[in-house]
N, C-alpha and C. Protein backbone atom coordinates (compact mmCIF):
# COMPACT_ATOMS: atom_id res chain seq x y z
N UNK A 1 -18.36 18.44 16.89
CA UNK A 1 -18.80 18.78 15.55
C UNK A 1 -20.12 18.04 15.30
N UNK A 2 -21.25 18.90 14.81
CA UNK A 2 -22.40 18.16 14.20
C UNK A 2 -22.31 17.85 13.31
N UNK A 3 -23.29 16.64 12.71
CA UNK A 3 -23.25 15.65 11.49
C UNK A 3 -23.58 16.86 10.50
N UNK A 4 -24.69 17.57 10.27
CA UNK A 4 -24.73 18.67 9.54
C UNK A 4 -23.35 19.01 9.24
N UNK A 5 -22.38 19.81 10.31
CA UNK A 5 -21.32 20.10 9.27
C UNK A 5 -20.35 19.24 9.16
N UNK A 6 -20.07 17.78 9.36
CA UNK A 6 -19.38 16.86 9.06
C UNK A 6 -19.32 16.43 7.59
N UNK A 7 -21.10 16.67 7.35
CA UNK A 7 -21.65 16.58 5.83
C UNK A 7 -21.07 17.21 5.41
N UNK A 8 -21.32 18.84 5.07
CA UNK A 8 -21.14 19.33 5.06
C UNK A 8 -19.38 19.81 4.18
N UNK A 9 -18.74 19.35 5.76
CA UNK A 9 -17.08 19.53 5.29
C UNK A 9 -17.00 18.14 3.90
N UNK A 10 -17.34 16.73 4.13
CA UNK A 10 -17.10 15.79 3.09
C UNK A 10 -17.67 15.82 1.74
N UNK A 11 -18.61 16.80 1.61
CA UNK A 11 -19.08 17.05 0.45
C UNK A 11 -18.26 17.94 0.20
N UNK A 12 -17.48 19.11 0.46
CA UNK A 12 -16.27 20.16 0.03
C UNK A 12 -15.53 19.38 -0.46
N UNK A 13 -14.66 18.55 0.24
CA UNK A 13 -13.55 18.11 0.13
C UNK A 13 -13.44 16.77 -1.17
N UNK A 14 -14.57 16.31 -1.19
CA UNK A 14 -14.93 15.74 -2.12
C UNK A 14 -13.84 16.06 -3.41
N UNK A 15 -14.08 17.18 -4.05
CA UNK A 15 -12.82 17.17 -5.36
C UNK A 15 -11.88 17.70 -5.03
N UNK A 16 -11.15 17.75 -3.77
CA UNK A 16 -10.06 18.29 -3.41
C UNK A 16 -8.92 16.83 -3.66
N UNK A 17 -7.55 17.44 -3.97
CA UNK A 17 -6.75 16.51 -3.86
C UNK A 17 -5.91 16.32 -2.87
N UNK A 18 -5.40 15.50 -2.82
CA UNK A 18 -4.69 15.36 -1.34
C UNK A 18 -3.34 16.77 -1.57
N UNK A 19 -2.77 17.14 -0.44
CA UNK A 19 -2.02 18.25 -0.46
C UNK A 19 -0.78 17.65 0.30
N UNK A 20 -1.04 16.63 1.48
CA UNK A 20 0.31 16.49 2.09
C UNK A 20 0.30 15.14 2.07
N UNK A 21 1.14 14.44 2.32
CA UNK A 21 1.87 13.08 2.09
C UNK A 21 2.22 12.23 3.58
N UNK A 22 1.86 11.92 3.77
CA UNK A 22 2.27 10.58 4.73
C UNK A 22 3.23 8.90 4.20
N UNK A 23 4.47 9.01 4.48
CA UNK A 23 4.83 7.93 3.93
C UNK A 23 4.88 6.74 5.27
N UNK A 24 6.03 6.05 4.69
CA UNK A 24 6.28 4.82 5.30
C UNK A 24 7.32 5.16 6.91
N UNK A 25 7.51 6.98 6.36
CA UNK A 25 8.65 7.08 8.00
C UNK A 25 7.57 7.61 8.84
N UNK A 26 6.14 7.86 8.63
CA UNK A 26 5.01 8.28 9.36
C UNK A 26 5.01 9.61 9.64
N UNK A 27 4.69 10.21 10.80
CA UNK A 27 4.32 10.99 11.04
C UNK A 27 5.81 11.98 12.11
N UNK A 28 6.63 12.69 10.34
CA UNK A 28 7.69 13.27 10.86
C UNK A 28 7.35 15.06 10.90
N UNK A 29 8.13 15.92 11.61
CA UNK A 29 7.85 17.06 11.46
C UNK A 29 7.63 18.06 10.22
N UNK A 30 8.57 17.38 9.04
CA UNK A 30 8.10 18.15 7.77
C UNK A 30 7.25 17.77 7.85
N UNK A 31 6.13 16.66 7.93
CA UNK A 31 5.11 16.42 7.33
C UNK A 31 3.46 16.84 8.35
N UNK A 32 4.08 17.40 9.61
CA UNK A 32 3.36 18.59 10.64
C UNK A 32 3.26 19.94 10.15
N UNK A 33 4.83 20.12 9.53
CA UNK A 33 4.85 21.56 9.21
C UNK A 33 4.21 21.79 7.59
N UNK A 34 3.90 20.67 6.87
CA UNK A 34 3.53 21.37 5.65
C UNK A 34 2.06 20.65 5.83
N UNK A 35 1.41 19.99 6.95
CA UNK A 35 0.11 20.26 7.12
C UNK A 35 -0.63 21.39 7.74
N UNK A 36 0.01 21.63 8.36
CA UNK A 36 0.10 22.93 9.08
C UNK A 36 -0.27 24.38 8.18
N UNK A 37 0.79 24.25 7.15
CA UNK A 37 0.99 25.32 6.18
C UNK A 37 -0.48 25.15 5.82
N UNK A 38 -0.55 24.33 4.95
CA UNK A 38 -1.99 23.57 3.75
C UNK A 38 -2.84 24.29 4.79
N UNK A 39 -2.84 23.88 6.17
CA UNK A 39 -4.60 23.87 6.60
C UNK A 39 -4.47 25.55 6.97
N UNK A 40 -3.79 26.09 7.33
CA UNK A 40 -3.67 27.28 7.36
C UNK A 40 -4.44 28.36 6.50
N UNK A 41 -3.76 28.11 4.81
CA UNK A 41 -3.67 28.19 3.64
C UNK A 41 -5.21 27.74 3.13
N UNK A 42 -5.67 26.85 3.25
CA UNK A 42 -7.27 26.19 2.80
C UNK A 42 -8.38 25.98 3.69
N UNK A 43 -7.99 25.86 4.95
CA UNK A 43 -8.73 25.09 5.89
C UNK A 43 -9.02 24.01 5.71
N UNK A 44 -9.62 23.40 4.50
CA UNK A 44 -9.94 21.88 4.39
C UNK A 44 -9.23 21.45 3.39
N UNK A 45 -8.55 20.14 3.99
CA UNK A 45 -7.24 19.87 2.69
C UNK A 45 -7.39 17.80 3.69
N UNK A 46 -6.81 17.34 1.99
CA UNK A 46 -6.69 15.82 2.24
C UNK A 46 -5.41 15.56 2.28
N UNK A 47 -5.54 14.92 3.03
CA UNK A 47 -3.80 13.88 3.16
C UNK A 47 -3.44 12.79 2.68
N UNK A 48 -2.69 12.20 2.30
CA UNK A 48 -2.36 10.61 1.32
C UNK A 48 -1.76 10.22 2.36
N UNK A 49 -2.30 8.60 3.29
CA UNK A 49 -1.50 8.00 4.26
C UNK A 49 -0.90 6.61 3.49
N UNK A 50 0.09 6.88 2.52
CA UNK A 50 0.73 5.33 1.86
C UNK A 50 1.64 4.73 2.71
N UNK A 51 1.93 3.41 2.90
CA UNK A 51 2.41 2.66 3.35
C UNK A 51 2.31 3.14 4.92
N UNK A 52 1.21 2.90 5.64
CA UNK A 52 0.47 3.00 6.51
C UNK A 52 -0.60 1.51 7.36
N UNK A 53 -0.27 1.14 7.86
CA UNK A 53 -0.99 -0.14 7.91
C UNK A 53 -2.21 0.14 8.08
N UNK A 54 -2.90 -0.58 7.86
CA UNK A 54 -4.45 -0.43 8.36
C UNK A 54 -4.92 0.09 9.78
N UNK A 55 -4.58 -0.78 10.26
CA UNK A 55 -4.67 -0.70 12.03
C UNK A 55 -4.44 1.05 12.49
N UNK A 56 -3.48 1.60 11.70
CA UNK A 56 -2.43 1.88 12.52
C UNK A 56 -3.49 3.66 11.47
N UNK A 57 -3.89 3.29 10.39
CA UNK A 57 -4.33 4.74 10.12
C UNK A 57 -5.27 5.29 10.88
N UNK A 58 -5.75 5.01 11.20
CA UNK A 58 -7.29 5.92 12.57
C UNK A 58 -6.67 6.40 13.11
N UNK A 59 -5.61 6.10 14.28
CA UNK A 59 -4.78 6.50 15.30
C UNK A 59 -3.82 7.47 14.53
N UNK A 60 -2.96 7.42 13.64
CA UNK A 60 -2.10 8.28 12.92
C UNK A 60 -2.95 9.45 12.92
N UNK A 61 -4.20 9.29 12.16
CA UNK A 61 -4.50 10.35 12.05
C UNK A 61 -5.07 11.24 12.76
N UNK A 62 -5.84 10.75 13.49
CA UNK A 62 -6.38 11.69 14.98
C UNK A 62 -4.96 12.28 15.18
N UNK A 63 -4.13 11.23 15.69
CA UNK A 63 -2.42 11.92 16.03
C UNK A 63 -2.04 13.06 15.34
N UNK A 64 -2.33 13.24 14.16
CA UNK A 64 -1.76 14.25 13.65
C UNK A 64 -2.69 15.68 13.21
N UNK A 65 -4.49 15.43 13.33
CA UNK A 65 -5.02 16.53 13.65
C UNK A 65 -5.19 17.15 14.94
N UNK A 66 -4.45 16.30 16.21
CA UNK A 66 -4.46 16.85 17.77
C UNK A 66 -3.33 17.80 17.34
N UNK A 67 -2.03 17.02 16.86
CA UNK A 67 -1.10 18.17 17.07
C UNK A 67 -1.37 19.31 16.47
N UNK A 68 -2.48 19.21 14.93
CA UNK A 68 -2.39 20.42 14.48
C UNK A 68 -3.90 21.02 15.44
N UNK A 69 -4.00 20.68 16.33
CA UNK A 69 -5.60 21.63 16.72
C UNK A 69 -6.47 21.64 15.32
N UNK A 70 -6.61 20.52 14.66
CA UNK A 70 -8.12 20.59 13.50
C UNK A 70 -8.60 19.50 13.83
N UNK A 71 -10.05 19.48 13.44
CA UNK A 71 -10.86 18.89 13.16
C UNK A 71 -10.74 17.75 12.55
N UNK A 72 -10.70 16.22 13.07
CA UNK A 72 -10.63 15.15 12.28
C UNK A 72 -12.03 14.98 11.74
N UNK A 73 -11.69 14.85 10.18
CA UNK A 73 -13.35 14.69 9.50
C UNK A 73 -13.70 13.42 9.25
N UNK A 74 -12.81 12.35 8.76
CA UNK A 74 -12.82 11.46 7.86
C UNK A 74 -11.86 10.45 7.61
N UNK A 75 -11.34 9.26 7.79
CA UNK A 75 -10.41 8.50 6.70
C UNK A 75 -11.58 7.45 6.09
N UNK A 76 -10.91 7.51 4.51
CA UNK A 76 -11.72 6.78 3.52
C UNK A 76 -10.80 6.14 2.56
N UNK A 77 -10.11 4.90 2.85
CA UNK A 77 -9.12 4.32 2.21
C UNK A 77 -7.86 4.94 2.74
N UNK A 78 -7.26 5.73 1.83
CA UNK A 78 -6.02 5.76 2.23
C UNK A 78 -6.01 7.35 2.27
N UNK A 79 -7.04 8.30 2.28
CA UNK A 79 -7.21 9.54 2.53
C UNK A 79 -7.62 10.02 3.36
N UNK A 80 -7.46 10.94 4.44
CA UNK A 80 -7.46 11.65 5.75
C UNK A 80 -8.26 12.89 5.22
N UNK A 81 -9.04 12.87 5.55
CA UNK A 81 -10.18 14.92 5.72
C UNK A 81 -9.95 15.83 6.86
N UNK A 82 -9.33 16.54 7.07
CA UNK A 82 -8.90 17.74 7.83
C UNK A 82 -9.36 18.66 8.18
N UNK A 83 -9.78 19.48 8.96
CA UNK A 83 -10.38 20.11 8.80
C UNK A 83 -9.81 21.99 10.37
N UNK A 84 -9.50 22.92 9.80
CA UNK A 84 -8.81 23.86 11.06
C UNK A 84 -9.69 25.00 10.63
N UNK A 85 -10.55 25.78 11.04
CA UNK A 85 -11.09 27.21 11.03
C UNK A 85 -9.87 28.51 10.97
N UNK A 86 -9.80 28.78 10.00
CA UNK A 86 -8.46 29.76 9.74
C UNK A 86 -9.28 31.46 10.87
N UNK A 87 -9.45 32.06 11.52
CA UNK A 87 -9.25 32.81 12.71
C UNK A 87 -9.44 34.45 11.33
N UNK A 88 -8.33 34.44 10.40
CA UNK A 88 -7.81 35.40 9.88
C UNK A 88 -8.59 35.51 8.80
N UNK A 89 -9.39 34.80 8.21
CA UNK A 89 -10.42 35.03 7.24
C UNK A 89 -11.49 35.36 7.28
């Protein structure tokens, strides 16, 4: 991905609210399958990683845009930027 559309995607997402949830049991399959849905559904959608250690959010989250095949854009505190090209639009 070029910085152009890296920009690009973080200026979108900018007033978006987060859509899926990451808690403290991490990274379980509801929480694959209703990112999944979201990015499907929007293409660019934020995630809330709470009770997440520091360390441990970079890696979570790459982890969980490999499984979904998107685009990791961003973590900025405790929010993840997403990013999947919907095919059907």
């Amino acid at each position: 991905m070029n910085n152009t559309l890296k920009q690009s995607l973080k200026a979108k997402a900018h007033h978006l609210k987060p859509v899926v949830m990451l808690g403290a049991k991490g990274l379980t399959q509801s929480v694959i399958d209703e990112a999944d849905i979201a990015l499907t559904a929007h293409e660019l959608i934020k995630a809330k990683l709470s009770g997440v250690e520091k360390e441990e959010k970079e890696s979570l989250a790459k982890d969980l845009c490999a499984k979904l095949k998107a685009i990791y854009v961003q973590v900025i505190g405790n929010t993840l930027i997403m990013y999947r090209k919907n095919e059907e639009k």
